[in-house]
Each structure stands twice: as C-alpha cells, then as structure tokens.
Protein backbone atom coordinates (compact mmCIF):
# COMPACT_ATOMS: atom_id res chain seq x y z
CA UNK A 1 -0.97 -13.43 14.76
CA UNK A 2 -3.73 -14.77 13.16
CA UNK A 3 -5.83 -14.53 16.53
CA UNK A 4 -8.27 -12.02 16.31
CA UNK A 5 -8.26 -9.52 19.33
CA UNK A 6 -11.59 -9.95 21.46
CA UNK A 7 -11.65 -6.06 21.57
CA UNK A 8 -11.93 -5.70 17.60
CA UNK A 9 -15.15 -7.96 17.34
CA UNK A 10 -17.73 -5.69 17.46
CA UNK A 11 -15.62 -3.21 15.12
CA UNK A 12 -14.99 -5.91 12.45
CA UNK A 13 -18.85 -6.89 12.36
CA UNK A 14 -19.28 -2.78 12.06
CA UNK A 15 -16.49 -2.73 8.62
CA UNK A 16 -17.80 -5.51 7.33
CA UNK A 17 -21.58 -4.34 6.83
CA UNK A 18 -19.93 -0.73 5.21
CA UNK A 19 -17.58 -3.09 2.94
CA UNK A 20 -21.04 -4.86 1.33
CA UNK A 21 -19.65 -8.51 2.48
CA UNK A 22 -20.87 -10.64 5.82
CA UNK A 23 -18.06 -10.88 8.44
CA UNK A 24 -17.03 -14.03 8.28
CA UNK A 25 -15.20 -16.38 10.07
CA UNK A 26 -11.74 -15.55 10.52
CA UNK A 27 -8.96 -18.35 9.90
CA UNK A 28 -7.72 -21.09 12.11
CA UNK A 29 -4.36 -22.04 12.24
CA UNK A 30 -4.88 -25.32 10.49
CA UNK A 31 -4.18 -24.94 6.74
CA UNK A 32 -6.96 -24.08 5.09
CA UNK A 33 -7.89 -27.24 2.35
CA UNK A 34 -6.62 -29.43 5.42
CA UNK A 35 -9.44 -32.35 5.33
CA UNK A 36 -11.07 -32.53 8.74
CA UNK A 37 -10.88 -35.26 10.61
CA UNK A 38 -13.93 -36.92 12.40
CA UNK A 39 -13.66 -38.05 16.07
CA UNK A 40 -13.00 -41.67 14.89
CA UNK A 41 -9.91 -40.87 12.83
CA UNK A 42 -11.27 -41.41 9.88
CA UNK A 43 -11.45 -38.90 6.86
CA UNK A 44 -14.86 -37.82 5.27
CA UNK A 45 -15.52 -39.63 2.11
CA UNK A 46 -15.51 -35.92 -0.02
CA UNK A 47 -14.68 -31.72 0.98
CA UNK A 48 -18.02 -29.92 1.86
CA UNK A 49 -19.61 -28.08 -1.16
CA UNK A 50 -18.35 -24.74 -1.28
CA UNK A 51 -21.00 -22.33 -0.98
CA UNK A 52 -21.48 -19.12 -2.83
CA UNK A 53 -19.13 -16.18 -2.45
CA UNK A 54 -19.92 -12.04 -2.48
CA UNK A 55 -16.35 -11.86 -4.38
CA UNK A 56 -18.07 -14.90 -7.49
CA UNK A 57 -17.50 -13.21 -10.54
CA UNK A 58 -14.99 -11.04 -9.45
CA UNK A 59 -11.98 -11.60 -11.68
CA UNK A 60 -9.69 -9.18 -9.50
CA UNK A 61 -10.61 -10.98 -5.90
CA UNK A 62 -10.89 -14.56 -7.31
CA UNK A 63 -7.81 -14.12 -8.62
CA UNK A 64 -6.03 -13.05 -5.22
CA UNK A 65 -7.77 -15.56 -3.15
CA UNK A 66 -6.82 -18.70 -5.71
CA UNK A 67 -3.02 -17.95 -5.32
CA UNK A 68 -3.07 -17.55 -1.18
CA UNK A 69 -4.96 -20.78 -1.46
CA UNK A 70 -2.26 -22.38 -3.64
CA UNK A 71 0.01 -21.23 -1.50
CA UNK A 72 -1.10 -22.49 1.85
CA UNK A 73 -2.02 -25.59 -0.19
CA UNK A 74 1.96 -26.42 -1.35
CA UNK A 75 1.30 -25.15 -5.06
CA UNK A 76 4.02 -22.62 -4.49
CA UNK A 77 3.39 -19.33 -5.97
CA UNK A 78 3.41 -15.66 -5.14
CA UNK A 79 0.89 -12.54 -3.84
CA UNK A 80 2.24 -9.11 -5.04
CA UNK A 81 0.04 -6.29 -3.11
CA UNK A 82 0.50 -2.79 -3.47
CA UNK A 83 -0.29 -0.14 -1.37
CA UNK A 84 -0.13 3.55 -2.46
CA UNK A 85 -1.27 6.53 -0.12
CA UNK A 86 -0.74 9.45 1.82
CA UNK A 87 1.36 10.54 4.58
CA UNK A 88 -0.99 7.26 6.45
CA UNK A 89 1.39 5.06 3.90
CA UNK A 90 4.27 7.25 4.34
CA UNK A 91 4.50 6.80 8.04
CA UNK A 92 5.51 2.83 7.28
CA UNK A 93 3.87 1.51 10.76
CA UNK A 94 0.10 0.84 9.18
CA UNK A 95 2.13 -0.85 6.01
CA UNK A 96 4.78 -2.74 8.27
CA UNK A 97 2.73 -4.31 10.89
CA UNK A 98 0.04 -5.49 7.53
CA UNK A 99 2.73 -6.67 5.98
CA UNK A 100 4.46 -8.68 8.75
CA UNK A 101 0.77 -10.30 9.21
CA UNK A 102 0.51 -11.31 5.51
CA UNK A 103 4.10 -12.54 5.75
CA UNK A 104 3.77 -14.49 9.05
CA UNK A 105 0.75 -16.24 7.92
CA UNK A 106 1.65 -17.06 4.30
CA UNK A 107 5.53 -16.77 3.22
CA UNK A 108 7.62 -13.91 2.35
CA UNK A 109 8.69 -13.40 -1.02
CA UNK A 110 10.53 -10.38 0.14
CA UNK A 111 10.54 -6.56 0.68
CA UNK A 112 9.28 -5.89 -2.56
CA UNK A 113 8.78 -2.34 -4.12
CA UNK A 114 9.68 0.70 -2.91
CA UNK A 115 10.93 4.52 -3.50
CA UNK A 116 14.67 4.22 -3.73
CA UNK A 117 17.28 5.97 -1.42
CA UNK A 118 15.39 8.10 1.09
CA UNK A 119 13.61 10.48 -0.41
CA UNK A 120 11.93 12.32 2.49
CA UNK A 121 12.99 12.83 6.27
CA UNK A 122 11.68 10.08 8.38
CA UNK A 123 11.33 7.37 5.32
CA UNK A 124 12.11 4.47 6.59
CA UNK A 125 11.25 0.86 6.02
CA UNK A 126 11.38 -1.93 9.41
CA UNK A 127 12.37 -4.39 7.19
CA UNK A 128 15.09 -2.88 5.10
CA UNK A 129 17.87 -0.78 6.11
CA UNK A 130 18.91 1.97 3.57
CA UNK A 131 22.09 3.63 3.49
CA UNK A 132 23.15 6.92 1.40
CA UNK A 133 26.40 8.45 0.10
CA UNK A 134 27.63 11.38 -1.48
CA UNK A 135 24.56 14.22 -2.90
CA UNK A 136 21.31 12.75 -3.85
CA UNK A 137 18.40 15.43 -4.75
CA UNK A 138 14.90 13.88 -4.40
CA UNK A 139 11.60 15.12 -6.23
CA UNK A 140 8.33 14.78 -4.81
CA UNK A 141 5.48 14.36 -7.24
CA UNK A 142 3.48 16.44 -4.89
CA UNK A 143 4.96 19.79 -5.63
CA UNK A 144 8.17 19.83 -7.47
CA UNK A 145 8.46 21.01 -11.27
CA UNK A 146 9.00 20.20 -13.36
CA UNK A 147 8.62 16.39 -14.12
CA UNK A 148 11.33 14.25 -14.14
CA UNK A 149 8.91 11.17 -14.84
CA UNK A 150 7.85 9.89 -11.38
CA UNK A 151 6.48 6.42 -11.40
CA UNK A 152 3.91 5.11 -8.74
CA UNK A 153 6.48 5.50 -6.07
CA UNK A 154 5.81 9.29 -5.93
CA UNK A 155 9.48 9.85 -6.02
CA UNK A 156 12.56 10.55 -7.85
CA UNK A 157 16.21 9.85 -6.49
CA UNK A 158 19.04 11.72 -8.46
CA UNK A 159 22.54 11.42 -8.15
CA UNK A 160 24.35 14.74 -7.94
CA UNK A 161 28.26 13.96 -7.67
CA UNK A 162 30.37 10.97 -8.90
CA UNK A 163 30.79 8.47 -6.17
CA UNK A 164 26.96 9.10 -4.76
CA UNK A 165 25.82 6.06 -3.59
CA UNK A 166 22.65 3.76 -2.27
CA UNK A 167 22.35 0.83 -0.63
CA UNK A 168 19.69 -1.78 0.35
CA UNK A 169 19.66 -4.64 2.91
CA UNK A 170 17.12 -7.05 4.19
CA UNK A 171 17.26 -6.71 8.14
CA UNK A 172 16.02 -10.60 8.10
CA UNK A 173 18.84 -11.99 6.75
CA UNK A 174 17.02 -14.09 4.40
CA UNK A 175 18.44 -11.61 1.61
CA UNK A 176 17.16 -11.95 -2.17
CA UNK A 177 17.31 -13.59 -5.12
CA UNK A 178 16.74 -11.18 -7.53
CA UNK A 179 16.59 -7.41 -7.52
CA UNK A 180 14.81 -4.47 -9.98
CA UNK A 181 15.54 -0.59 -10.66
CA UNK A 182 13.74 1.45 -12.40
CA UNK A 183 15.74 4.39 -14.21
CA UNK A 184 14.64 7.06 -15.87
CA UNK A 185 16.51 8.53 -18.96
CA UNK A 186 17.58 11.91 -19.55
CA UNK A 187 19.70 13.56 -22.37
CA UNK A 188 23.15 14.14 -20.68
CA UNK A 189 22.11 11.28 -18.21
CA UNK A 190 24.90 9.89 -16.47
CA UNK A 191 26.37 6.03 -16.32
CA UNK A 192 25.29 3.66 -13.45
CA UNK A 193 27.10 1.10 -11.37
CA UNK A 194 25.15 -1.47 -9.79
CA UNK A 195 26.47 -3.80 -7.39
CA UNK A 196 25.56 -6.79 -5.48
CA UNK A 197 26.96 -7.56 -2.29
CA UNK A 198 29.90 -5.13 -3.49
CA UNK A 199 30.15 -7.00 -6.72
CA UNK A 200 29.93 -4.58 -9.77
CA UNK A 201 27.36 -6.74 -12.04
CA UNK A 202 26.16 -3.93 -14.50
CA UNK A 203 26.72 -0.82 -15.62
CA UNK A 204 23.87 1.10 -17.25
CA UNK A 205 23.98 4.40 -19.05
CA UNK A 206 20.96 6.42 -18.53
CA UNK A 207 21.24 8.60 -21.62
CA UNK A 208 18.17 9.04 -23.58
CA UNK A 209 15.05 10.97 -24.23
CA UNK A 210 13.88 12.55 -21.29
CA UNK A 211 11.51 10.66 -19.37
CA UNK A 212 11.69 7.27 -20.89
CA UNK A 213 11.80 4.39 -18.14
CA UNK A 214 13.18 1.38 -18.00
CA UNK A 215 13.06 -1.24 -15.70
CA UNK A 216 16.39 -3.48 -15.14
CA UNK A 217 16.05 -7.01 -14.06
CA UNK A 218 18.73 -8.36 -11.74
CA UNK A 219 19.10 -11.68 -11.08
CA UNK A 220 21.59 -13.39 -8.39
CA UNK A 221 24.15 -16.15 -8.58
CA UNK A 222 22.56 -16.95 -4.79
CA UNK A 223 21.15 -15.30 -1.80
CA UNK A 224 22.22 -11.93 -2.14
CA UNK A 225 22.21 -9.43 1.23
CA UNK A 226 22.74 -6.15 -0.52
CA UNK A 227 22.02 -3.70 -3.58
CA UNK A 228 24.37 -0.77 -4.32
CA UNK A 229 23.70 1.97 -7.14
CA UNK A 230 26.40 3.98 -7.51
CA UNK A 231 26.82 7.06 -9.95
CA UNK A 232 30.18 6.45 -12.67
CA UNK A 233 30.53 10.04 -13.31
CA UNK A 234 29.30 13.53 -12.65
CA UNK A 235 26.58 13.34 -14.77
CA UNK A 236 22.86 13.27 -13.21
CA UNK A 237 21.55 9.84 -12.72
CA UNK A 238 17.79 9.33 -12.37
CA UNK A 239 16.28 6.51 -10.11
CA UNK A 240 12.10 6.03 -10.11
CA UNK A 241 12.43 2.83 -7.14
CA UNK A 242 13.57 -0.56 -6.34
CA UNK A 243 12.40 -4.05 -5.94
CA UNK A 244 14.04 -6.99 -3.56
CA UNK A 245 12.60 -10.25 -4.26
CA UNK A 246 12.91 -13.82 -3.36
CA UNK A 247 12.16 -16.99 -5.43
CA UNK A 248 10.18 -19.03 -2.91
CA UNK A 249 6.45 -19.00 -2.29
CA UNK A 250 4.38 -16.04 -0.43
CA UNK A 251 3.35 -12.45 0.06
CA UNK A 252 5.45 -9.80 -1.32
CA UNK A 253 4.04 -6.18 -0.15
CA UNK A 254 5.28 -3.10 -2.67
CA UNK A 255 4.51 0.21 -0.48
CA UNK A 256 5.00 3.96 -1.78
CA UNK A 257 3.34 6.95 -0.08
CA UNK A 258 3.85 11.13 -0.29
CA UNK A 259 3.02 12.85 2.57
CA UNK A 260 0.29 15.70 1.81
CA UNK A 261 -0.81 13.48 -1.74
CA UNK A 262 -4.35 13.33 -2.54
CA UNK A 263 -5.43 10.54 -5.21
CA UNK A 264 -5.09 12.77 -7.93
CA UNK A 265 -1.61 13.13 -6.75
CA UNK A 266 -1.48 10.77 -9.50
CA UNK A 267 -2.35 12.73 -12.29
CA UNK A 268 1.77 13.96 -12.21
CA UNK A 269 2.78 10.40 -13.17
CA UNK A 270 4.21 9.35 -16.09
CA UNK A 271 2.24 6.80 -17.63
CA UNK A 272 4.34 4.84 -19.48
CA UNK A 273 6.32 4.80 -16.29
CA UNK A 274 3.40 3.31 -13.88
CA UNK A 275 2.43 1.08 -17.05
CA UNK A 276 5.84 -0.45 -16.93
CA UNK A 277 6.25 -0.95 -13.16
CA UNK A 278 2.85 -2.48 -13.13
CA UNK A 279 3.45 -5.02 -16.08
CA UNK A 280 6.57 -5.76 -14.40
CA UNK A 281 4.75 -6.47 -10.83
CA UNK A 282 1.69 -7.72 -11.61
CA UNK A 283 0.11 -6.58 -8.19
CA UNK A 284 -2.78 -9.10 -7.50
CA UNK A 285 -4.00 -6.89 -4.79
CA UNK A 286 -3.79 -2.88 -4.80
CA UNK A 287 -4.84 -0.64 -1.82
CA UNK A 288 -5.33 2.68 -1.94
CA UNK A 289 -5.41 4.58 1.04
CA UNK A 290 -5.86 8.28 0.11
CA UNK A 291 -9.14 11.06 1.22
CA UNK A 292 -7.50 12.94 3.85
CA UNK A 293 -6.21 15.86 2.81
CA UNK A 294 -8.88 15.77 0.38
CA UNK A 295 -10.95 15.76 3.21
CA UNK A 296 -9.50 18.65 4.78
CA UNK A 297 -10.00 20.99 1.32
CA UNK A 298 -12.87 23.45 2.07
CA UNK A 299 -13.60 23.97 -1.81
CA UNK A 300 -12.43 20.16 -2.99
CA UNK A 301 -14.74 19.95 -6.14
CA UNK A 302 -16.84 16.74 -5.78
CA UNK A 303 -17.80 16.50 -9.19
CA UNK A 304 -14.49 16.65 -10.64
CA UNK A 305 -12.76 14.83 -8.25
CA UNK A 306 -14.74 11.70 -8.76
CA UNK A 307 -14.43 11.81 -12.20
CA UNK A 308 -10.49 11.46 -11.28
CA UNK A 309 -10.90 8.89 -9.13
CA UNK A 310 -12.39 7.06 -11.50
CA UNK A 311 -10.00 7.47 -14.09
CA UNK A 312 -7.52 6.69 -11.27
CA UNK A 313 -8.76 3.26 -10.70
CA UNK A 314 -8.92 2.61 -14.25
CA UNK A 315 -5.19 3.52 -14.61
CA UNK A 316 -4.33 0.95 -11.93
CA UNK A 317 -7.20 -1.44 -12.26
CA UNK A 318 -5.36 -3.30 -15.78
CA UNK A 319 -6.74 -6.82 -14.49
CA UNK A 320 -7.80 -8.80 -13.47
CA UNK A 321 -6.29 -6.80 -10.01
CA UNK A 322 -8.47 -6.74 -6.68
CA UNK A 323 -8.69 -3.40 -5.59
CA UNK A 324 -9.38 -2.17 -1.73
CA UNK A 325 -10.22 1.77 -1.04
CA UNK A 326 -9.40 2.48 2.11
CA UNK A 327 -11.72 5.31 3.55
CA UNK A 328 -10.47 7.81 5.02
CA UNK A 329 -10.06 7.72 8.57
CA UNK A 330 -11.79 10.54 11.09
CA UNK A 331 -10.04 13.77 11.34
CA UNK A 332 -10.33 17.09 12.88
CA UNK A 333 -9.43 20.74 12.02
CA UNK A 334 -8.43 23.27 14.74
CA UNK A 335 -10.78 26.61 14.34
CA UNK A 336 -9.37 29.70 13.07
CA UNK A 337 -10.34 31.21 16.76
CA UNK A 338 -7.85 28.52 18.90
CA UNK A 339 -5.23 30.16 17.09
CA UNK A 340 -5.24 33.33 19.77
CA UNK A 341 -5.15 30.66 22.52
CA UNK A 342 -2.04 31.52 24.41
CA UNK A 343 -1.99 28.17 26.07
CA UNK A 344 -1.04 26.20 23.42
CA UNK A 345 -1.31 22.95 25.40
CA UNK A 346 -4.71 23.31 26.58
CA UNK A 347 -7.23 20.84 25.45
CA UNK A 348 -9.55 22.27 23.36
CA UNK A 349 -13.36 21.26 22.81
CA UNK A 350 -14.45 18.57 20.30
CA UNK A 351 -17.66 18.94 17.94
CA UNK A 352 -18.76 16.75 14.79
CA UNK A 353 -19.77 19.94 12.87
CA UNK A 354 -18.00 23.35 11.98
CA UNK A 355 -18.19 25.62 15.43
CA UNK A 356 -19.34 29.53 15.36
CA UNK A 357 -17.45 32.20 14.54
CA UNK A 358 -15.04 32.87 17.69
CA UNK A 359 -15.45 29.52 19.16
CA UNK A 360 -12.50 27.35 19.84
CA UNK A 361 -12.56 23.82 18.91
CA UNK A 362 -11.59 20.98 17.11
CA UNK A 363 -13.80 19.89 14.81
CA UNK A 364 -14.45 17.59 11.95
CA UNK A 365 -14.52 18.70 8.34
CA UNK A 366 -18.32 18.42 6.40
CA UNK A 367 -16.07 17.68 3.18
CA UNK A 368 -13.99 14.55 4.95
CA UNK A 369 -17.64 12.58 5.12
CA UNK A 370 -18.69 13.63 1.60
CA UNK A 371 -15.14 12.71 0.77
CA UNK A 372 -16.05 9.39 2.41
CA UNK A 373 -19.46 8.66 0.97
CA UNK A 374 -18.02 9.15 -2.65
CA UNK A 375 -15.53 6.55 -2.07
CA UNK A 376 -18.17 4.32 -1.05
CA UNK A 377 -20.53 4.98 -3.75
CA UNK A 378 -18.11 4.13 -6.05
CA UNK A 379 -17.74 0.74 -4.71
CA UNK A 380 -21.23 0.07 -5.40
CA UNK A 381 -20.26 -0.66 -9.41
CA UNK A 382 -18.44 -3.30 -8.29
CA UNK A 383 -14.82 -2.19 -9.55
CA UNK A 384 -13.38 -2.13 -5.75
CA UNK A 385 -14.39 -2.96 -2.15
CA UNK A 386 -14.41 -0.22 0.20
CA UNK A 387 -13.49 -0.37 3.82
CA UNK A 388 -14.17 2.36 6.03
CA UNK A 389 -11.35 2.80 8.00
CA UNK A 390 -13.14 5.31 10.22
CA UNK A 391 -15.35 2.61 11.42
CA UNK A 392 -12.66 1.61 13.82
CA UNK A 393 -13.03 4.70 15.97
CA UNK A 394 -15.49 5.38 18.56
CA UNK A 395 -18.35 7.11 16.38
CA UNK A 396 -18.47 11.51 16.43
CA UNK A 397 -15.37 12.88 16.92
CA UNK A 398 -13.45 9.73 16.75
CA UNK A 399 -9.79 11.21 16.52
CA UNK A 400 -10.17 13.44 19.32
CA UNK A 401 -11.37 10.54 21.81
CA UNK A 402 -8.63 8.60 20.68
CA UNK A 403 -5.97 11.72 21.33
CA UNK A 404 -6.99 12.17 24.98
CA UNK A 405 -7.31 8.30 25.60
CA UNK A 406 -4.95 7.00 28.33
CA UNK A 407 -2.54 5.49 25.45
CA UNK A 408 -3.12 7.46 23.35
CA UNK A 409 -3.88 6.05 19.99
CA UNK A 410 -4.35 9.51 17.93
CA UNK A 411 -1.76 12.29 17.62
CA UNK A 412 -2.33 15.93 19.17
CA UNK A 413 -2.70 16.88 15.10
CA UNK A 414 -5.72 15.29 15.14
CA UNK A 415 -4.51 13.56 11.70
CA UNK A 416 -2.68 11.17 12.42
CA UNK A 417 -2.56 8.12 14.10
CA UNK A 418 0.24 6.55 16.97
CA UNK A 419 2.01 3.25 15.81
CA UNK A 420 0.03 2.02 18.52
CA UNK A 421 -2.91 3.33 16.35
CA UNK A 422 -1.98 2.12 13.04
CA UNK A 423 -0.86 -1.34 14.41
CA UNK A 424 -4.52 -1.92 15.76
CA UNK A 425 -5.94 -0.77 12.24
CA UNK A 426 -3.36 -2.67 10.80
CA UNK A 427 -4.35 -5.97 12.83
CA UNK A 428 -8.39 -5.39 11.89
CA UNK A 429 -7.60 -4.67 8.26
CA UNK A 430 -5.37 -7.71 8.08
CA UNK A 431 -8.54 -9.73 10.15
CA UNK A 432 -11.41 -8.56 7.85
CA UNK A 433 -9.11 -9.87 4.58
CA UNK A 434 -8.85 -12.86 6.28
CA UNK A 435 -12.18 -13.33 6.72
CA UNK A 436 -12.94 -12.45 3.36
CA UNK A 437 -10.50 -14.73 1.96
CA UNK A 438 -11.86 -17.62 4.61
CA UNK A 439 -15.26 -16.61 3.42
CA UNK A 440 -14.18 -17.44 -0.59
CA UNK A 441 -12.74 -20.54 -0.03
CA UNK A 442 -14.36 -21.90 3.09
CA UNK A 443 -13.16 -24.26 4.98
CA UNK A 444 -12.57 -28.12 4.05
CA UNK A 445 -13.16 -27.14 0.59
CA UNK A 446 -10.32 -28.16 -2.09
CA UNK A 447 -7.82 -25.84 -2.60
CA UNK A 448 -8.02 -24.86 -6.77
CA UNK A 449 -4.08 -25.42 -7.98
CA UNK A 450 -2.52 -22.13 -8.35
CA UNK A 451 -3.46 -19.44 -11.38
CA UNK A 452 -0.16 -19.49 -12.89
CA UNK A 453 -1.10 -18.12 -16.33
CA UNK A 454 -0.16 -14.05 -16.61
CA UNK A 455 -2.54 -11.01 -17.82
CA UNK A 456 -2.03 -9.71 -20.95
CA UNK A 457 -0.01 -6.96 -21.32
CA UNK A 458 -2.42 -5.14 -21.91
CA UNK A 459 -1.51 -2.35 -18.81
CA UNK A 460 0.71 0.14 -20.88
CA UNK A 461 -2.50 1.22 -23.04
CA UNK A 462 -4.52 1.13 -20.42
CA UNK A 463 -2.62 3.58 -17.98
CA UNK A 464 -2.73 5.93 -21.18
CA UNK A 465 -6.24 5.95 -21.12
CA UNK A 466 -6.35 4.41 -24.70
C-alpha cells in the first residue's frame, strides 16, 4: 500500500502547494533510518545531514513524526490519531481504508476509540464487530436535550432494561490487551457489569452527580477477543465510548463522527468529559474533518463561527498535538426550481455559482468556499496544517463530474462521496502524510529514539478554557 497511484500525482503536487509544505517524496518500502548501501557493499562512513523541515519548530508535528520514526526504527512505541467529523467520518470507509494504511505500514496497536454500542443506523466499524441486547436509547449531541454529558464521541449509549447488553470484538483476531469505558454518572444511575471474554471482571456503579465522567481502565490477564457491558439492574446506565488496545508497537486510530455536525457541534460537550478522554489518549495526531454542512448554511455567520473554531482547536490542541483540518470537500445544492421536476431521475445541469430564479440546477454553495478559505486562513498562524480535500476533484463543479462519471465516485446527493470515493481520498491523504513525514526525517538520516516522556496534564484546564 505504500505505492502511490500514478493517477494521484498531479493531485498530490496540487494539495501539497494549498497545505503550505513541498510534496515530497513519498516512502519506499525500505525502513526508513535503514543505512544505504553503496554498490560495493560497503556502508557510508556517516547518515546524510538532515536538512531543514517546514514542520521545525512545530512541537505538535515533531512530536508525531519522532514516534513513527521510533517505531519503524525498533524503539517500540505507539501513534494515537484521532479523527472527529461529520457524516464524511460517520460513513467509516474514508476512516477505515486511512486507518488500514497507517496500520499496514507501521503496526497496529488496535481499534482504538470509539462511540460505544451503535448509536445511529448504519454505524459500523470494518474492523470491529458490535453486537447489542436488550433496550439501549442513544443521544446525539447534534440535537437531543437535554445533555447527558457527551464526550468527543458525539454520543451517549444508555441502558434501558436489566439484562441490556454490548459487545465488542476485533474481526482480526489479534484481540486486545487492555480495554477503556467511559461512564457517565447520574443520580439514580444504575450498576454495571463488565465482562471479558464472558468473564465478569468489574462491576461499577454509576451513581453520582449528573454528568461527572469517569474513565475505567481494564487491563487483561492475556489476549482478550471480547468486551461485554451489561446493565445489573433496571436502573439507567450511561456509556460516553470505548477503547480496545494492544500493548505492542504502532498506529492506533480513535474515530467518532455525527452525521449533520458542524465544528461547533462541539460546543454541546462536556468539558471535563473531552478533557478526560484526551488526557487518557494522548492523541499525537488529531484530524478534523468538518465544513460541510456549514457550507451548505445560507446565513452561517463568518465572524462568529471562526471565533469558534478557534476556540475549538484550542479545546483539542492541549499539546504538544499535530493538528490536520481537513477542508471541506466540493458540494452542490439542488435549486428550489428542480423541485417541480416530475422526472426525478433526470440529470439536472451543473453551475459553480447560484442559478436564476426558475432555473434548475445543481449548484455549488458561495458559503462552502468562504467556509473553505477560513479554514485555510487559519492555518496560516501556524496552529494546524490544512489540506484541501476539494483539491482532489476535477476543479468547478467537482461533485457533480464525479456523480455522472462511469464509476461513479460521488453520490446522486451531491454530498457525499462512494467508498470508491473515500478510499481514493483516503489513499492521497494517507500519501501526502507520508510524504510529509518522509520529508521530516529524510531518508538515511538517524532515526531520534522514541519521545517517551508524557504532556503535562495540563488538558482538563485547557478544554475549560481556563
């Protein structure tokens, strides 16, 4: 996998000059640190000089590059990257096929992170497989009141019967070492049974003041294949997500999206709850992948909404964290006037710009590239790197041509992508990384031993905006 597609050169050169870095050369399969050896078998007296990097200075991105080096150099270690998003990181393909690549190239040190149960139709995971029993109510920090104390999964699983049950199992078979919930207290919260590999190894009562979360550590006697919470009693009990893990070097990829969420989608978090899942993960790399439906908002407040994203960042950004902004991908809105098309399967007309009154057509909304060219701005201060996902697509009206391609790589909603889609985006992400990370710590150069020291807790005050 870590061949980069001849098709996706000339987009890759295109992302990299939006992201602010050069393109790069993207990784061989020899491990990187490997000395080189000359034609005559011998070894070269000392590495090449490493020259200069875009991500120097960078505390976030030197960080996240110095531990995949250590851990394609033997140093052992881990890479925790989190992606929040939209109903993009909802879908699971984009996030799957990224992770696979990460995991392929450098270890897995398991599933990771995730919303627990399955709290919307279609969730699913490729590399878990989640089972449910009995009544489970989930809230969506999207729209449902009022809080129960969502953390950054978006989601809230509660039990709503004695007996209710969910499970979690690695599909690879490689299982897990050690396992996290997170649980949110409630007065009149019930009692939970947790169980490994049908083994009841805790029981934890989840009465308390309302909203509190804590985070339970779970370590195994082995390799573990399965997680089980199960609800003692009638009472409700309140899950916030769930973490697989596995004590062996490489990637670990935590994942959460809400279909419909903006970044400010945030805002409905509990603090204290993010704080704590963040302190407990320590994500060395965090994507965010939101801007569409903020895109899609006619009277989306520019201003205002910057000033959130900002104070978004700074909620996750508790370093030293690398942070990517994923720009929204291209998009197009059906006009009021297609609506009194009786032919509902008839291909309507794309344009870049909002059509007449009475026209039908697709077309793209102004907001979604003001949307756009605020999230790049932003990335001028240095706090993130922004990649344009649009750039991928074939310039005005980008979604459409990819709709009414052959294989089609868009939906008919003009939103969203096919997994055929998302796996190609997935694969060029994954390539420009690479070459960013290729670019750091070029090649020949001494791998630095691995950063094994921990941040300071400092995320819990942070996330409070103290």
């Amino acid at each position: 996998m870590r061949r980069r597609l001849a098709s996706l050169s000339l987009m890759l050169a295109a992302l990299a000059a939006c992201s602010g870095t050069p393109a790069g050369r993207l990784a061989s399969s020899m491990p990187k640190g490997a000395p080189q050896v000359a034609a005559t078998g011998t070894l070269p007296l000392a590495p090449p000089a490493r020259v200069p990097s875009p991500y120097d200075g960078n505390p976030g991105f030197e960080r996240l590059f110095q531990r995949l080096a250590a851990i394609e150099a033997g140093h052992g270690g881990t890479v925790d990257i989190l992606q929040l998003g939209d109903s993009h990181t909802a879908g699971g393909v984009f996030t799957t096929r990224l992770r696979d690549a990460l995991q392929e190239r450098f270890g897995s040190a398991g599933p990771g992170y995730m919303p627990a149960g399955k709290p919307y139709i279609g969730s699913r995971r490729a590399d878990v497989a989640v089972t449910q029993e009995g009544k489970w109510q989930y809230f969506n920090s999207l729209s449902d009141t009022p809080s129960p104390g969502w953390g950054m999964t978006g989601f809230v699983a509660r039990s709503r019967a004695r007996g209710a049950a969910i499970a979690i199992t690695p599909k690879d078979g490689l299982g897990f070492d050690i396992a996290g919930v997170t649980v949110v207290r409630q007065p009149g919260g019930g009692d939970l049974l947790v169980l490994i590999d049908d083994r009841v190894v805790k029981q934890i009562s989840t009465q308390g003041p309302a909203g509190q979360a804590d985070w339970i550590t779970l370590p195994t006697a082995g390799q573990a294949q399965q997680l089980k919470l199960v609800a003692a009693d009638t009472r409700p009990v309140d899950i916030a997500g769930w973490s697989l893990d596995r004590a062996k070097p490489g990637v670990v990829f935590d994942s959460a999206g809400v279909v419909g969420a903006r970044l400010t989608t945030m805002d409905r978090w509990n603090p204290e709850t993010v704080a704590l899942e963040l302190a407990r993960r320590k994500p060395d790399l965090v994507i965010l992948a939101y801007g569409t439906n903020e895109g899609f908002d006619r009277d989306l407040d520019l201003a205002a909404y910057q000033e959130r994203f900002k104070a978004a960042l700074r909620r996750l950004n508790a370093g030293p964290v690398a942070v990517v902004v994923l720009g929204p991908l291209d998009g197009q809105a059906e006009s009021a006037a297609c609506k009194k098309v009786a032919d509902k399967d008839a291909v309507f007309p794309c344009q870049d710009t909002p059509p007449p009154l009475g026209k039908c057509a697709w077309y793209t909304p102004t907001m979604l590239g003001r949307v756009r060219a605020l999230q790049a701005q932003g990335a001028k201060s240095g706090d993130y790197v922004f990649w344009d996902w649009s750039q991928l697509m074939p310039g005005a009206c980008g979604m459409d041509r990819w709709v009414r391609q052959a294989v089609p790589l868009a939906r008919a909603d003009h939103v969203h992508l096919t997994p055929e889609g998302y796996t190609l985006t997935a694969n060029a992400f994954f390539a420009w990384l690479m070459d960013q990370y290729q670019g750091y710590i070029q090649p020949g150069a001494v791998p630095p031993r691995p950063v094994v020291a921990g941040r300071p807790d400092t995320a819990a005050a942070a996330l409070a905006g103290r």
